[in-house]
Protein backbone atom coordinates (compact mmCIF):
# COMPACT_ATOMS: atom_id res chain seq x y z
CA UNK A 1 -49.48 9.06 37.66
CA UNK A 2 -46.47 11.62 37.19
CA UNK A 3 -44.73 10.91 34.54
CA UNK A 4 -40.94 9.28 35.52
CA UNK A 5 -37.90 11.21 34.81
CA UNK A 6 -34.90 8.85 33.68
CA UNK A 7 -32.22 11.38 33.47
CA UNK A 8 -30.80 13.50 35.78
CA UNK A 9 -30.58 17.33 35.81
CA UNK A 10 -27.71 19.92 36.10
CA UNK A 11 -28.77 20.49 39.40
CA UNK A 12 -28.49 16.72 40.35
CA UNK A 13 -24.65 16.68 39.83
CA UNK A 14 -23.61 18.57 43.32
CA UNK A 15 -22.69 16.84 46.19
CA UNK A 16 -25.21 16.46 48.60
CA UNK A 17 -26.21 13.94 51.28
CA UNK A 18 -27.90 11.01 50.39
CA UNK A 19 -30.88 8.98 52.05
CA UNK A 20 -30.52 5.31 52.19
CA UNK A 21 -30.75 3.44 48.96
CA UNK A 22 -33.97 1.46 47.68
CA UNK A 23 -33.93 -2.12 48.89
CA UNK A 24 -36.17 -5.13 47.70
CA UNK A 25 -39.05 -6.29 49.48
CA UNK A 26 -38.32 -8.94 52.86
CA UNK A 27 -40.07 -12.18 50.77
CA UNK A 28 -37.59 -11.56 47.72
CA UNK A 29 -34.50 -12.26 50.44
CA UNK A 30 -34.38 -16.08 49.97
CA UNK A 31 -30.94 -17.25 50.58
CA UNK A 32 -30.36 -16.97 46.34
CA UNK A 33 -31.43 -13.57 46.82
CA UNK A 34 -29.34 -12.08 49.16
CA UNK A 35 -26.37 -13.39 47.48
CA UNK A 36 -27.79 -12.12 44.50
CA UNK A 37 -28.35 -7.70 46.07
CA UNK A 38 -24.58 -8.19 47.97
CA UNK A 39 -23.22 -8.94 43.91
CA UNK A 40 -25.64 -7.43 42.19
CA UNK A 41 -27.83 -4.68 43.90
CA UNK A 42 -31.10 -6.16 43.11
CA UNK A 43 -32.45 -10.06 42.51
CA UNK A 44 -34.55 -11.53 40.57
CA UNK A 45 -36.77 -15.23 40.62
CA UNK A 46 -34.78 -17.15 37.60
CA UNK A 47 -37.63 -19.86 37.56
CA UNK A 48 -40.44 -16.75 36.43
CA UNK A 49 -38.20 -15.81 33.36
CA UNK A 50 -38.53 -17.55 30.29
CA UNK A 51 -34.72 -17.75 29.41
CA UNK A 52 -35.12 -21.18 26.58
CA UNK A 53 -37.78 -18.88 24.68
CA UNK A 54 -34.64 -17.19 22.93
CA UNK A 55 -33.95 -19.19 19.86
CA UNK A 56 -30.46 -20.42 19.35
CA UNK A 57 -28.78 -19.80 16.04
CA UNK A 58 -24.34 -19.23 14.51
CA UNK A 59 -23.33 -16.47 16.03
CA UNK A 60 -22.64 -14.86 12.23
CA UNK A 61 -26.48 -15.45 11.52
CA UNK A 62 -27.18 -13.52 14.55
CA UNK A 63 -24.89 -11.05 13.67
CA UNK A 64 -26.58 -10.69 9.92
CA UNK A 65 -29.90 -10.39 11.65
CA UNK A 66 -28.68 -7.48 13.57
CA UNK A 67 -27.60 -5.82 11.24
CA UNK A 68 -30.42 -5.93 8.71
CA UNK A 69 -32.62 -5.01 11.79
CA UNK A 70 -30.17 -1.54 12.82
CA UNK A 71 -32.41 0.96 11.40
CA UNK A 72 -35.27 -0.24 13.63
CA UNK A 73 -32.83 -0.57 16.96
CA UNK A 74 -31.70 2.94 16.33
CA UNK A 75 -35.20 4.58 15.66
CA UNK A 76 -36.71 2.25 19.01
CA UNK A 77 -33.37 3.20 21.00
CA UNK A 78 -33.76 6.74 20.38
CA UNK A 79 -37.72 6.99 20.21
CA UNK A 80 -37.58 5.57 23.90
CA UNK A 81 -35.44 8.75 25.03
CA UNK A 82 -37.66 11.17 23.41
CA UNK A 83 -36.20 11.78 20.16
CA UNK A 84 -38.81 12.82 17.58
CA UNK A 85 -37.54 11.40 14.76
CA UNK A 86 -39.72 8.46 12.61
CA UNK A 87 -37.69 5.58 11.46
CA UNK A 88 -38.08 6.41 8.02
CA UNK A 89 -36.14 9.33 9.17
CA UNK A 90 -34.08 7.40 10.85
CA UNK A 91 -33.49 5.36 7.67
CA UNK A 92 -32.56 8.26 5.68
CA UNK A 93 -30.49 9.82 8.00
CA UNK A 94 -28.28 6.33 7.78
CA UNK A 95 -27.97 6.50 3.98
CA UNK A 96 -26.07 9.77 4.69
CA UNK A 97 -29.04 12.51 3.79
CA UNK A 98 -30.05 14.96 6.50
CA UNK A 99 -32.86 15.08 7.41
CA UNK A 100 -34.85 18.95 7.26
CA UNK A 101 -36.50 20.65 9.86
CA UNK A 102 -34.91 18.51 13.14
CA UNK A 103 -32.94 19.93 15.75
CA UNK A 104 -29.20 19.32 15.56
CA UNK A 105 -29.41 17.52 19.38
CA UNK A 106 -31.81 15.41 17.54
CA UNK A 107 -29.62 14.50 14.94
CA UNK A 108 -26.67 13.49 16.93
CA UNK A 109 -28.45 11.35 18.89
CA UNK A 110 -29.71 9.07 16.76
CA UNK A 111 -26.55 9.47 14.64
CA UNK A 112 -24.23 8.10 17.76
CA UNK A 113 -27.37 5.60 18.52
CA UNK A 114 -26.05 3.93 15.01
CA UNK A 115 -22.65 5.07 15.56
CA UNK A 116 -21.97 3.02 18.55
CA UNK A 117 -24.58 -0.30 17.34
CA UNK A 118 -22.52 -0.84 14.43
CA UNK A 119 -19.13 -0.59 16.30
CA UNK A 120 -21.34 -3.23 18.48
CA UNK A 121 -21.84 -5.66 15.49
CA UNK A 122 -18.13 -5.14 14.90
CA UNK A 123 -17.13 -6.17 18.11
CA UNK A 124 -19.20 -9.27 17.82
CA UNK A 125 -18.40 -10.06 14.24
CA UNK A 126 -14.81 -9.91 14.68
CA UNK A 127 -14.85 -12.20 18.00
CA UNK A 128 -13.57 -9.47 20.28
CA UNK A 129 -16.29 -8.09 22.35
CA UNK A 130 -16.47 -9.63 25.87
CA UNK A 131 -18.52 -7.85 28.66
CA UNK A 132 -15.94 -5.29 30.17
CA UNK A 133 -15.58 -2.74 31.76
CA UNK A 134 -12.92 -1.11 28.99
CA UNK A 135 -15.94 -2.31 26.19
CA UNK A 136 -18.66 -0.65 27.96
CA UNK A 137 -16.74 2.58 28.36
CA UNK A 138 -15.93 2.47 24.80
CA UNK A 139 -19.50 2.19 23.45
CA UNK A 140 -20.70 4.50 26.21
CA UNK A 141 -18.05 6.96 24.66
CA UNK A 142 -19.52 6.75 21.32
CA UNK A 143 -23.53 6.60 22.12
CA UNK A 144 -23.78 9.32 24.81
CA UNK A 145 -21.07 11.88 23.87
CA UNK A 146 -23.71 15.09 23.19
CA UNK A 147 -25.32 14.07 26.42
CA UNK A 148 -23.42 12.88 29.13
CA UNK A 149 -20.83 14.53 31.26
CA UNK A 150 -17.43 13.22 30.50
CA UNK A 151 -18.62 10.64 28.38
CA UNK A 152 -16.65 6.76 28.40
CA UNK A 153 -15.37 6.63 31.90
CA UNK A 154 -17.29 6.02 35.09
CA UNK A 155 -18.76 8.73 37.47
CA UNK A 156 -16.36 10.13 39.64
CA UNK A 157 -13.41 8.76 37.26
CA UNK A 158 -13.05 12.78 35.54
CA UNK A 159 -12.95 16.29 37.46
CA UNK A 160 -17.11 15.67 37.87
CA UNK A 161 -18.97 14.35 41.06
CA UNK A 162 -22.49 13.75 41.96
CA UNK A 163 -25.24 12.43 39.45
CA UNK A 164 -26.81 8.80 40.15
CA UNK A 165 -29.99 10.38 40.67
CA UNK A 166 -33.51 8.90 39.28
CA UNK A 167 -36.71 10.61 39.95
CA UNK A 168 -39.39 7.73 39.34
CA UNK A 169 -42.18 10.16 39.68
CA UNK A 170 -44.80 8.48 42.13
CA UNK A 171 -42.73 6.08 42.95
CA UNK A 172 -40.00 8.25 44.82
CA UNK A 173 -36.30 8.81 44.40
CA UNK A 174 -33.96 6.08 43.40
CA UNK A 175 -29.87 7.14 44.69
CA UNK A 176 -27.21 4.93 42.79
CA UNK A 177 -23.90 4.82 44.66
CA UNK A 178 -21.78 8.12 44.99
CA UNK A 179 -18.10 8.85 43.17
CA UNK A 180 -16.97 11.25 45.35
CA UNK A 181 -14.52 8.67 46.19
CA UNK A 182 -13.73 8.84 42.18
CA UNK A 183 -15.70 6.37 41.04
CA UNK A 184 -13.65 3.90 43.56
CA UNK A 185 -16.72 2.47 44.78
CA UNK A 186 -18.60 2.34 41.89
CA UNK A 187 -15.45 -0.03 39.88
CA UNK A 188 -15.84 -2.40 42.96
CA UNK A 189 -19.58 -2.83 42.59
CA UNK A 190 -18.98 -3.30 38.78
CA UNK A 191 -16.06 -5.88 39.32
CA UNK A 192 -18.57 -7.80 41.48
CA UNK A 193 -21.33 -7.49 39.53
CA UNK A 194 -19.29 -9.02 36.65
CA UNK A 195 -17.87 -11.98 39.15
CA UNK A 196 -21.63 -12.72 39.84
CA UNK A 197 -22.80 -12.99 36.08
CA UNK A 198 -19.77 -14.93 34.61
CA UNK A 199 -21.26 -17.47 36.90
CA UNK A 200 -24.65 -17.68 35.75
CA UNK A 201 -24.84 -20.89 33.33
CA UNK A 202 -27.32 -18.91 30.99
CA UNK A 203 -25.98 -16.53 28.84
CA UNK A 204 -29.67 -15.31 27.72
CA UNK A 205 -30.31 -15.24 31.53
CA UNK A 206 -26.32 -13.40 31.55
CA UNK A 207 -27.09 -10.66 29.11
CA UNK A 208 -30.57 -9.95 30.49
CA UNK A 209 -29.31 -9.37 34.17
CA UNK A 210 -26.16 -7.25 32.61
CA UNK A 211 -28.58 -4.51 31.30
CA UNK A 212 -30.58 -4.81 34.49
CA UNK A 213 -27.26 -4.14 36.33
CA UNK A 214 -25.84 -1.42 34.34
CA UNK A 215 -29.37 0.77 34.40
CA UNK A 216 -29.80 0.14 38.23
CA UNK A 217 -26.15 1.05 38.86
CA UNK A 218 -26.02 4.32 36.76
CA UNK A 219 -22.48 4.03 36.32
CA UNK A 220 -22.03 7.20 34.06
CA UNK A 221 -24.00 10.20 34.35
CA UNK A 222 -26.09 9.57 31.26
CA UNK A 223 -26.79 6.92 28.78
CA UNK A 224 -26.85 4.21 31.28
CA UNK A 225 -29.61 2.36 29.98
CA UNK A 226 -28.54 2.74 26.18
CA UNK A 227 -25.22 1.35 26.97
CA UNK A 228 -26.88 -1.27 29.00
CA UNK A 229 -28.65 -2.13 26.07
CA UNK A 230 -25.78 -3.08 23.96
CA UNK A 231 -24.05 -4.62 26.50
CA UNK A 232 -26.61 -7.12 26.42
CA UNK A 233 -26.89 -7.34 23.33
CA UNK A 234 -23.14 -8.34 23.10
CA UNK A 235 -23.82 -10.93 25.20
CA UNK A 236 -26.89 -12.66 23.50
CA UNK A 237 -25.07 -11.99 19.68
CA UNK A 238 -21.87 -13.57 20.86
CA UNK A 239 -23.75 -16.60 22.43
CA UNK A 240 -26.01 -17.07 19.36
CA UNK A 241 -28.83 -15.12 20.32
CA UNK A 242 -30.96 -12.35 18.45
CA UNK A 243 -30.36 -9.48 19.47
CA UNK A 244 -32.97 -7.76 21.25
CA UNK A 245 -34.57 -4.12 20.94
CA UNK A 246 -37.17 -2.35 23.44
CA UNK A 247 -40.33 -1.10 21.15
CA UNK A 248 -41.08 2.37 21.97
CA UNK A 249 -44.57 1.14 21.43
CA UNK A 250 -44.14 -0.65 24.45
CA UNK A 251 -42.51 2.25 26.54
CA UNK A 252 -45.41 2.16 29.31
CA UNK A 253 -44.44 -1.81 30.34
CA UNK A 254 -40.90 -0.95 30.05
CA UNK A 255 -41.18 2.24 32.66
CA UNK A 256 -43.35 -0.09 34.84
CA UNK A 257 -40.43 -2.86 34.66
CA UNK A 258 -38.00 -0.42 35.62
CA UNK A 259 -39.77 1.13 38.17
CA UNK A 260 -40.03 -2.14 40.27
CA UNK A 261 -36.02 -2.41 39.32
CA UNK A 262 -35.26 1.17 40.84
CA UNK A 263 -37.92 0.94 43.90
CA UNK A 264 -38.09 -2.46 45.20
CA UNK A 265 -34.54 -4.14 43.32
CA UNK A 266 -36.94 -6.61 42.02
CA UNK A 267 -35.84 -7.02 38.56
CA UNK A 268 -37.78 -9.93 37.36
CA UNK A 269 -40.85 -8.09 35.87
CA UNK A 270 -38.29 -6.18 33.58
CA UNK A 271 -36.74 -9.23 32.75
CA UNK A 272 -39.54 -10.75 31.90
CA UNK A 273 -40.76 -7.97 29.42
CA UNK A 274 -37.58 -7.56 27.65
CA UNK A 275 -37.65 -11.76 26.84
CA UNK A 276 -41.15 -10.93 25.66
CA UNK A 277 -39.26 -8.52 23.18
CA UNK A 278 -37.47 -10.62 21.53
CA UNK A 279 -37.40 -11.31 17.83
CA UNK A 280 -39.96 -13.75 15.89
């Protein structure tokens, strides 16, 4: 099987037509479902995922559990895009030692990947993060600034168009919304995603269907899924959840996942991996 490509090329950023976005299979539109692609894009079967499995625990325990565990979010978080570094490089690297013989792209990667999860534990610690647009774009600003055009605002909300692209290798092409509206379109499919999820009773259920909404959406033009990832992670720490981090041992099940997000919107598989990630 080619290998997926998660990011987007140089090339990918001109404006050019676009074919009709990926929809989910015809037996996943069950009444709950539709509702669930017009909000959301994609659905999911709620009764397959096992949401209670997340332990519940003070929101400053899950806090202090985060971050005792950063070292090994940053080194999974940046292993999963590639980066070569180990985590005990990783670990020395956040003691303030650089580390010889890396590249410097390398370097501030993983140095905004622990950049923008401690100004994550701050958020939660001091009681102010809420799932938001303005807090996404702020953490987006701070984990993706060597690598994504006009990092912390929306496509389409700077001087650059295009992007949105996924190549899923076998599996096709996946086309996010455009901006060439400046990102007009893409704030009103955010704004309803949101509506949806601050319905959703289950704030493990919540935080797991935010990440699967910001990756699927590709609202900036890199990062999406790292900023996701946070996001989420907001939303489990401030509801007395672990936080939860994607093994890059475990890369293979998480492509799979995200492939039957992107191709079919069928974002239960993915779900259901990343609850099987979660902390013992």
């Amino acid at each position: 099987m080619t290998e997926p490509h998660w990011s987007v090329g140089s090339n990918q950023y001109k404006k050019r037509p676009r074919p009709p976005r990926n929809e989910p299979a015809p037996d996943l539109l069950q009444p709950a479902g539709q509702g669930r692609v017009q909000a959301m894009g994609f659905t999911w079967d709620s009764s397959a995922v096992a949401w209670d499995a997340m332990a519940t625990m003070e929101v400053p325990r899950a806090v202090a559990r985060f971050e005792a565990q950063l070292a090994g979010h940053v080194w999974d978080a940046a292993a999963l895009e590639g980066n070569p570094y180990t985590l005990p490089e990783v670990q020395t690297l956040l003691e303030g030692v650089t580390v010889g013989g890396r590249r410097l792209e390398d370097e501030q990667q993983v140095l905004a990947l622990a950049s923008s999860t401690r100004l994550l534990h701050d958020l939660v610690r001091d009681g102010v993060f809420v799932p938001r647009k303005d807090i996404s774009d702020r953490l987006h600003g701070v984990v993706a600034p060597h690598e994504a055009i006009e990092a912390g605002h929306f496509r389409g909300e700077g001087s650059v168009r295009g992007g949105g692209t996924v190549n899923l290798g076998e599996a096709g092409t996946f086309y996010a919304t455009g901006c060439e509206d400046g990102g007009e379109e893409l704030r009103a499919e955010y704004s309803r995603g949101l509506a949806y999820l601050s319905a959703l009773d289950n704030p493990v259920e919540r935080a797991v269907a935010y990440f699967c909404f910001g990756t699927r959406h590709q609202f900036y033009f890199d990062g999406n899924k790292r900023t996701s990832r946070l996001m989420m992670n907001g939303i489990l720490m401030s509801s007395g959840h672990d936080a939860i981090s994607i093994p890059f041992s475990r890369r293979l099940e998480f492509n799979q996942g995200l492939i039957s997000l992107y191709a079919d919107a069928n974002a239960t598989p993915l779900m259901q991996f990343i609850i099987d990630c979660r902390p013992e």
